[in-house]
PDB file of N, CA and C in Angstrom:
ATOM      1  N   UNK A   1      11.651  18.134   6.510  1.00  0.00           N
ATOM      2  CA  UNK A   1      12.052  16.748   6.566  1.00  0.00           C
ATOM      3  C   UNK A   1      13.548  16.679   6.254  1.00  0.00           C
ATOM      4  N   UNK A   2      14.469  15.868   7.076  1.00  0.00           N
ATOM      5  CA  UNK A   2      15.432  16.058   6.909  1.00  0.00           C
ATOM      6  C   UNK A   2      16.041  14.775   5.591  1.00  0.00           C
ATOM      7  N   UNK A   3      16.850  15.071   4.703  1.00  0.00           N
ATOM      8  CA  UNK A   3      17.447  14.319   3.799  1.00  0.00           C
ATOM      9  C   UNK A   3      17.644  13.183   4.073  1.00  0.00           C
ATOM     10  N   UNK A   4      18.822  13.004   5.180  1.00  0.00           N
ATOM     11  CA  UNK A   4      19.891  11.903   5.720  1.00  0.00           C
ATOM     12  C   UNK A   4      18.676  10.600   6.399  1.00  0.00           C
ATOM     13  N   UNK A   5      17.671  11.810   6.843  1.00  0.00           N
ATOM     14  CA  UNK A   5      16.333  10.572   7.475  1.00  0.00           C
ATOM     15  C   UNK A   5      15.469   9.925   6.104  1.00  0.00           C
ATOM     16  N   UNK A   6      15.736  10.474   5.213  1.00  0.00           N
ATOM     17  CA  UNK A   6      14.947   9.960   3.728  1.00  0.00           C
ATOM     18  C   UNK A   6      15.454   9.053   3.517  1.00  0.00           C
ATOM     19  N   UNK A   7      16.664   9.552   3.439  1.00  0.00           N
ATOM     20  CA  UNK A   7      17.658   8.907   1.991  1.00  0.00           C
ATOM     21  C   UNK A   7      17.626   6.786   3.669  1.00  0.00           C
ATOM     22  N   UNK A   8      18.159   7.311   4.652  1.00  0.00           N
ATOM     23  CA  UNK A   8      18.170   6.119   5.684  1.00  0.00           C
ATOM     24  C   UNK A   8      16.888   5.296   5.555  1.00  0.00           C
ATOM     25  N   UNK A   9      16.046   6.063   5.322  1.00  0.00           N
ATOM     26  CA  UNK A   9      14.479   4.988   5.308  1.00  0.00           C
ATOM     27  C   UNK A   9      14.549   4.345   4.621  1.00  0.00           C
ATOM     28  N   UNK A  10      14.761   4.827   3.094  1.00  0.00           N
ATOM     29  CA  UNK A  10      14.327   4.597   1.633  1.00  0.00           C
ATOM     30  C   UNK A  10      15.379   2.774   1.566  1.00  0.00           C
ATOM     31  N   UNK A  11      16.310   2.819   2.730  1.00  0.00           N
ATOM     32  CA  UNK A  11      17.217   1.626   2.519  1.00  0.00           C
ATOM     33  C   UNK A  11      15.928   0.462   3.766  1.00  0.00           C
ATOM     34  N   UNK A  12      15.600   1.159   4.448  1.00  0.00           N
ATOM     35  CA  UNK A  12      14.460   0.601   4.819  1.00  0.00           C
ATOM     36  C   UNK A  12      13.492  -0.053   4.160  1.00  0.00           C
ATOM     37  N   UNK A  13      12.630   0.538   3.585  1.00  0.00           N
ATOM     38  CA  UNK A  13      11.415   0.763   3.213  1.00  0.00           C
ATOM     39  C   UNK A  13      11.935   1.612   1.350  1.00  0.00           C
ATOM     40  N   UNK A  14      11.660   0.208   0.645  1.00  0.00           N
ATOM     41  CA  UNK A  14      12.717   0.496  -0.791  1.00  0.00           C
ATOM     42  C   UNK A  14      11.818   1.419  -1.593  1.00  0.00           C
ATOM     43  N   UNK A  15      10.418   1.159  -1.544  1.00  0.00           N
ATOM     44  CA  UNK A  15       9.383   1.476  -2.383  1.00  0.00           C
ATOM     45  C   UNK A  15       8.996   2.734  -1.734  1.00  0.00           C
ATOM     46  N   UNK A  16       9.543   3.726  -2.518  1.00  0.00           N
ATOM     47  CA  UNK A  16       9.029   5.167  -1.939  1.00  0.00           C
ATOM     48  C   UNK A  16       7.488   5.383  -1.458  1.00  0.00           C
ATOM     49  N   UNK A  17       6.935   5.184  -2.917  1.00  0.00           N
ATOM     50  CA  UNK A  17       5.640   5.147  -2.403  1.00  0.00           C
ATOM     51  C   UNK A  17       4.761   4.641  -0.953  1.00  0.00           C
ATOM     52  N   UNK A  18       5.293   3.354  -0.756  1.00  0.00           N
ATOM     53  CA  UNK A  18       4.574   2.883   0.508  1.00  0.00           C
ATOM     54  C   UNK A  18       5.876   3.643   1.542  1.00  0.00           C
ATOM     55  N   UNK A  19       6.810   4.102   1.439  1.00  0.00           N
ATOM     56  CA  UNK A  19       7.254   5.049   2.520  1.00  0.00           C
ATOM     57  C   UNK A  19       6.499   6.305   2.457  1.00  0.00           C
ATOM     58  N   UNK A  20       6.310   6.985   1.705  1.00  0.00           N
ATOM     59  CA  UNK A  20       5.114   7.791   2.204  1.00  0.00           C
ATOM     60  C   UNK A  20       4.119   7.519   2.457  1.00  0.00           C
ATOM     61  N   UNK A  21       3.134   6.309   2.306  1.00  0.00           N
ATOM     62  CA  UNK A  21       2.403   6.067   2.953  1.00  0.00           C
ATOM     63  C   UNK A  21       2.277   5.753   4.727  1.00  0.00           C
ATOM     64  N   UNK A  22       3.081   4.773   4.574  1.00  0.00           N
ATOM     65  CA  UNK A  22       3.642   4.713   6.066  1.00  0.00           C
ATOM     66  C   UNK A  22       3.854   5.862   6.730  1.00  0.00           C
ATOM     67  N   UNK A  23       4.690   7.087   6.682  1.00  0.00           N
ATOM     68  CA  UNK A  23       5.250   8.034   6.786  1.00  0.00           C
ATOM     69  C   UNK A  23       4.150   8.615   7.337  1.00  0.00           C
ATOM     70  N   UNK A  24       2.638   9.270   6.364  1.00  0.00           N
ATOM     71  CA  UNK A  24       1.751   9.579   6.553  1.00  0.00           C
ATOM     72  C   UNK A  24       1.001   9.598   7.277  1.00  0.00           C
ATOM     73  N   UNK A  25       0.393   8.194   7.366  1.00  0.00           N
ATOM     74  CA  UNK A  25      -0.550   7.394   8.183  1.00  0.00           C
ATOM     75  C   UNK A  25       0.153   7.631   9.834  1.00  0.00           C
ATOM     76  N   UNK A  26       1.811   7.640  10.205  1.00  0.00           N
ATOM     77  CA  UNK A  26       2.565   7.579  11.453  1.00  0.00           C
ATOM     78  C   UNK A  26       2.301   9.117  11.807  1.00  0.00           C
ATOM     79  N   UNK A  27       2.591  10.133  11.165  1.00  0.00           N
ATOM     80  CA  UNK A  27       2.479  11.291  11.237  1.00  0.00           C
ATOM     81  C   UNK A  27       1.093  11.626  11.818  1.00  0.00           C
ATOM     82  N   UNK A  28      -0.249  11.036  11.261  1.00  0.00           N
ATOM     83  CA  UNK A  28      -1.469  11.386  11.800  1.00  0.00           C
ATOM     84  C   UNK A  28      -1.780  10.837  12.975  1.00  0.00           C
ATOM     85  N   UNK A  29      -1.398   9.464  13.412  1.00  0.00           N
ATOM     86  CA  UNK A  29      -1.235   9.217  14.578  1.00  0.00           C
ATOM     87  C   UNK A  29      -0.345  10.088  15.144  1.00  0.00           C
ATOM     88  N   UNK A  30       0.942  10.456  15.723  1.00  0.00           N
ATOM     89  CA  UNK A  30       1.452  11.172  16.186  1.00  0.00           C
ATOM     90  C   UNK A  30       0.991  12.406  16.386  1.00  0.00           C
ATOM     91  N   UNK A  31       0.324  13.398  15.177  1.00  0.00           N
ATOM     92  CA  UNK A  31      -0.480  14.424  15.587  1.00  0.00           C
ATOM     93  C   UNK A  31      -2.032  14.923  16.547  1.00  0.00           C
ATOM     94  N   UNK A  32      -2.475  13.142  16.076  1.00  0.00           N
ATOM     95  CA  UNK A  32      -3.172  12.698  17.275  1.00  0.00           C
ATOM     96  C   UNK A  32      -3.094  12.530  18.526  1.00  0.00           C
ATOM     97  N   UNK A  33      -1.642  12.746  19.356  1.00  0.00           N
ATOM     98  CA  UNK A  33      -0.802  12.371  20.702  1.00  0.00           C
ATOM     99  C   UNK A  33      -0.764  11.347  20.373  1.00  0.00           C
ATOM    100  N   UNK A  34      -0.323  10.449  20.034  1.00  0.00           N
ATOM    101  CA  UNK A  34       0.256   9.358  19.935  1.00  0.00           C
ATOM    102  C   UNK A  34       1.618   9.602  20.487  1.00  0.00           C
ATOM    103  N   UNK A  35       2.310   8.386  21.251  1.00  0.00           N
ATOM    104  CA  UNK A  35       3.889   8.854  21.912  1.00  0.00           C
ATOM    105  C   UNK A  35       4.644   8.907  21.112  1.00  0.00           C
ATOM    106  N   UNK A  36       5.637   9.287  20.629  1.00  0.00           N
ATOM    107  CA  UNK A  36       6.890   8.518  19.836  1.00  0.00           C
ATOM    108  C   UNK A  36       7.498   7.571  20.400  1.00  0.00           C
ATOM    109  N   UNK A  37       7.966   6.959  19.442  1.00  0.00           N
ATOM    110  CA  UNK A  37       8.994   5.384  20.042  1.00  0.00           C
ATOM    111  C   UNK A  37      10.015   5.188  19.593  1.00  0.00           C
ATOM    112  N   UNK A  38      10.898   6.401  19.681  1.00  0.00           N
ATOM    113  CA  UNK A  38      12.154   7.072  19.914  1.00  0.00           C
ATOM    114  C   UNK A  38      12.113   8.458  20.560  1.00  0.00           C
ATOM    115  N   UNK A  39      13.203   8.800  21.130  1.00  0.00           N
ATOM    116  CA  UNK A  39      13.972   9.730  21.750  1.00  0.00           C
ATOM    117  C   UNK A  39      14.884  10.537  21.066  1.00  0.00           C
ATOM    118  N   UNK A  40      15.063  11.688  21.427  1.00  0.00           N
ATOM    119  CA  UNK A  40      15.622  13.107  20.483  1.00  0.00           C
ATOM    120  C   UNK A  40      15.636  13.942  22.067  1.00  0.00           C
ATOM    121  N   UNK A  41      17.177  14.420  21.854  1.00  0.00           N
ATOM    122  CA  UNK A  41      17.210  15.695  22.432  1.00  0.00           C
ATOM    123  C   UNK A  41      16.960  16.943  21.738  1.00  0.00           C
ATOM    124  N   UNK A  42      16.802  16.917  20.371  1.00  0.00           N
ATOM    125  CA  UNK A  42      16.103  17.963  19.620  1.00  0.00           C
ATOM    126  C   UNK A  42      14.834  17.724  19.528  1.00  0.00           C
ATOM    127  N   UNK A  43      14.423  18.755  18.964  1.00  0.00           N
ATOM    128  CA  UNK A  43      13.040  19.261  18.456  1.00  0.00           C
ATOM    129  C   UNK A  43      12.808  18.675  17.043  1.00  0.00           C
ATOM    130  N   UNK A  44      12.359  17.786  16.762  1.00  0.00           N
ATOM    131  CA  UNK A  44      11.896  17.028  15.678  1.00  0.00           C
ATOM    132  C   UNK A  44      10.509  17.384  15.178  1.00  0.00           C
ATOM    133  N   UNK A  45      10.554  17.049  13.807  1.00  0.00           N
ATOM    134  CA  UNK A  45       8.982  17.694  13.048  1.00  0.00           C
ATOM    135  C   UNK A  45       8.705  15.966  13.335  1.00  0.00           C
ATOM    136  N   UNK A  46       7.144  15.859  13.113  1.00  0.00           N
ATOM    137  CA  UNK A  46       6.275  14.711  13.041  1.00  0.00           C
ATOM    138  C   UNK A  46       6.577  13.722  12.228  1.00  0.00           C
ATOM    139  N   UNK A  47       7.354  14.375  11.079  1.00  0.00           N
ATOM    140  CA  UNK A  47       7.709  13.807  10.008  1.00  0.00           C
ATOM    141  C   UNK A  47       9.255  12.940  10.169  1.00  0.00           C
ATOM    142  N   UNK A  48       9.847  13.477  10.955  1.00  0.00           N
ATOM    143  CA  UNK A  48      11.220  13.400  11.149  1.00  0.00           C
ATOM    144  C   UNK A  48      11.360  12.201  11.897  1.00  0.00           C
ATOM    145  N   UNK A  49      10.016  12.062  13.085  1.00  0.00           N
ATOM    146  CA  UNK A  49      10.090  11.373  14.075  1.00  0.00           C
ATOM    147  C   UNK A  49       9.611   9.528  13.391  1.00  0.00           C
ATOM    148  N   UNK A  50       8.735   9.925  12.620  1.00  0.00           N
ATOM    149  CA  UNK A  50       8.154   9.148  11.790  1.00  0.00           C
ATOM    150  C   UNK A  50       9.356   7.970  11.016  1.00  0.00           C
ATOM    151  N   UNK A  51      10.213   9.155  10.090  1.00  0.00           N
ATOM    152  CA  UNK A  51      11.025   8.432   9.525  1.00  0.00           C
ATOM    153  C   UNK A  51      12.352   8.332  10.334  1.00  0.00           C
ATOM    154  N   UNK A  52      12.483   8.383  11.674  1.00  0.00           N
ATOM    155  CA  UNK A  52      13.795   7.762  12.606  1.00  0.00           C
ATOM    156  C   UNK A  52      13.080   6.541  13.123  1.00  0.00           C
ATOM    157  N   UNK A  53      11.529   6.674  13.425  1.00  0.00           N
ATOM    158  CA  UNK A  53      11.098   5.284  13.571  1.00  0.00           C
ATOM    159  C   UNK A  53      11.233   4.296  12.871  1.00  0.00           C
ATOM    160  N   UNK A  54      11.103   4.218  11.685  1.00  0.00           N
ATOM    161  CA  UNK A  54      11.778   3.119  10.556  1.00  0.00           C
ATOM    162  C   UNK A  54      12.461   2.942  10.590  1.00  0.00           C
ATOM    163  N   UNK A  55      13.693   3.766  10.264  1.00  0.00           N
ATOM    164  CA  UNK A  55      14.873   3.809  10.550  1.00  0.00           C
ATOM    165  C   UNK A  55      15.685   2.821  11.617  1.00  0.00           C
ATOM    166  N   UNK A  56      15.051   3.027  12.989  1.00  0.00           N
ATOM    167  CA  UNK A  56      15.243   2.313  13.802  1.00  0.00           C
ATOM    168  C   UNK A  56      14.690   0.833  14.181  1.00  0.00           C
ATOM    169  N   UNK A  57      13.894   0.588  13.247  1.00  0.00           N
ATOM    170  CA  UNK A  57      13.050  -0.847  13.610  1.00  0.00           C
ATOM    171  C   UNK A  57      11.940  -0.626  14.079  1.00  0.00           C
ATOM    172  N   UNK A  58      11.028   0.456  14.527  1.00  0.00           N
ATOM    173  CA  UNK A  58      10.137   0.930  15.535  1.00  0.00           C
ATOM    174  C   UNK A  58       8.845   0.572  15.284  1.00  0.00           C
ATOM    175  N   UNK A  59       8.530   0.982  13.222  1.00  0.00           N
ATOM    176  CA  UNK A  59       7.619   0.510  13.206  1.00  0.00           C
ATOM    177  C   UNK A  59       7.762   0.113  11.415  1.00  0.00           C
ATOM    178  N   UNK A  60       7.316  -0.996  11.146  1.00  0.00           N
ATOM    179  CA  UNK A  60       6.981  -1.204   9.908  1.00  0.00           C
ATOM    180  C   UNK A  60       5.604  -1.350   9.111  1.00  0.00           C
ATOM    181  N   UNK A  61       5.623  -2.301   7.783  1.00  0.00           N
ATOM    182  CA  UNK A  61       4.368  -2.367   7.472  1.00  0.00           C
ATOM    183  C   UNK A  61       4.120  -3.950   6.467  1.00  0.00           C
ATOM    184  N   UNK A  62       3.135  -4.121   6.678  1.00  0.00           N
ATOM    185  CA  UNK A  62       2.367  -5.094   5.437  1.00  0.00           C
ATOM    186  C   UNK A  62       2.069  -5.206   4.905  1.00  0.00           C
ATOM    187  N   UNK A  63       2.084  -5.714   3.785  1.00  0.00           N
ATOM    188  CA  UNK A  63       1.568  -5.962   2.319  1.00  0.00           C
ATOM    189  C   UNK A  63       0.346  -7.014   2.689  1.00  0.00           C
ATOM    190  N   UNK A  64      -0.951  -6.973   1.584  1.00  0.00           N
ATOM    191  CA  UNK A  64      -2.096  -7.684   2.069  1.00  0.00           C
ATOM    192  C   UNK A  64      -1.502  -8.546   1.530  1.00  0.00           C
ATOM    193  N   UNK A  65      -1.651  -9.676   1.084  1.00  0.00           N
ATOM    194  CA  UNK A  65      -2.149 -11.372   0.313  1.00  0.00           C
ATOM    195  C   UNK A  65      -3.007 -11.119  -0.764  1.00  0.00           C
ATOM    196  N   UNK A  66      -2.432 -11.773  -1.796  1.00  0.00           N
ATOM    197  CA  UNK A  66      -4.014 -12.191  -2.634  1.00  0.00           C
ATOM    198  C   UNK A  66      -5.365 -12.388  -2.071  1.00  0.00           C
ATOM    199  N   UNK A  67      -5.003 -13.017  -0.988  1.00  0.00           N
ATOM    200  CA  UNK A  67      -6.240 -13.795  -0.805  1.00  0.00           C
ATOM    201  C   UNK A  67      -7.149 -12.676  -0.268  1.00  0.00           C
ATOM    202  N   UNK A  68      -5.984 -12.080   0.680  1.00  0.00           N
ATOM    203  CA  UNK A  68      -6.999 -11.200   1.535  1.00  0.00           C
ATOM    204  C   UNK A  68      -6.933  -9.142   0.452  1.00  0.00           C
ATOM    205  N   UNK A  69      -6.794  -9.486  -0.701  1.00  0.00           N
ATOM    206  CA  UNK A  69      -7.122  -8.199  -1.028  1.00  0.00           C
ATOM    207  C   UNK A  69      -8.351  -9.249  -2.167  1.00  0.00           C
ATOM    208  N   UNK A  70      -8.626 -10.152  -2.169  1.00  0.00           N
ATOM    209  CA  UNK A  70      -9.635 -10.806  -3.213  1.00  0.00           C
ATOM    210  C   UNK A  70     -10.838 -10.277  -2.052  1.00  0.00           C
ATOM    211  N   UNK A  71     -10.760 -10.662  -0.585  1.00  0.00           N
ATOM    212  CA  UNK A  71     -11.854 -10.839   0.424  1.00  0.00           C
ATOM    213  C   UNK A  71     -11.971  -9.364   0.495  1.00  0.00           C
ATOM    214  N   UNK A  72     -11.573  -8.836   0.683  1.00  0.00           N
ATOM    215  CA  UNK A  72     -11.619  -7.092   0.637  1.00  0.00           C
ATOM    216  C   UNK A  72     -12.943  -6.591  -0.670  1.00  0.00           C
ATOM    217  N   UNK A  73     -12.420  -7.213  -1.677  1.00  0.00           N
ATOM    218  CA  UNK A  73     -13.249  -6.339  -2.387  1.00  0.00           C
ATOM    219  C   UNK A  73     -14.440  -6.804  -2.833  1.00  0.00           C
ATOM    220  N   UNK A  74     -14.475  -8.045  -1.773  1.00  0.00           N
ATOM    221  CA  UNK A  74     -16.139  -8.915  -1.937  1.00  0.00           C
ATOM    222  C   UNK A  74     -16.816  -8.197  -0.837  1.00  0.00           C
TER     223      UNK A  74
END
């Protein structure tokens, strides 16, 4: 994983934690064939591709609601 793509997310996506989550969850799709939704003339790890997607706007994430983490655990 490259640094410069960390350290760029982390201004993204502030809360490390849910950047590795995100990170994760993108990675298993992708290892699944999933496309990427960015472009590289290099050879990028899963991981790399993952966090240039953030990076770039490509893909983000959501936080539940009260309401809907109350309905969740009924």
């Amino acid at each position: 994983m490259r640094d410069e793509y960390l350290k760029a997310a982390l201004l993204v996506i502030t809360d490390p934690n849910i950047l590795v989550n995100v990170v994760s969850r993108r990675v298993k799709q992708l290892r699944r064939g999933h496309r990427a939704l960015v472009e590289s003339l290099e050879k990028l790890s899963t991981e790399d591709i993952a966090l240039r997607e953030i990076i770039e706007g490509k893909i983000s994430y959501e936080m539940p609601t009260d309401l809907e983490m109350i309905a969740a655990q009924s």
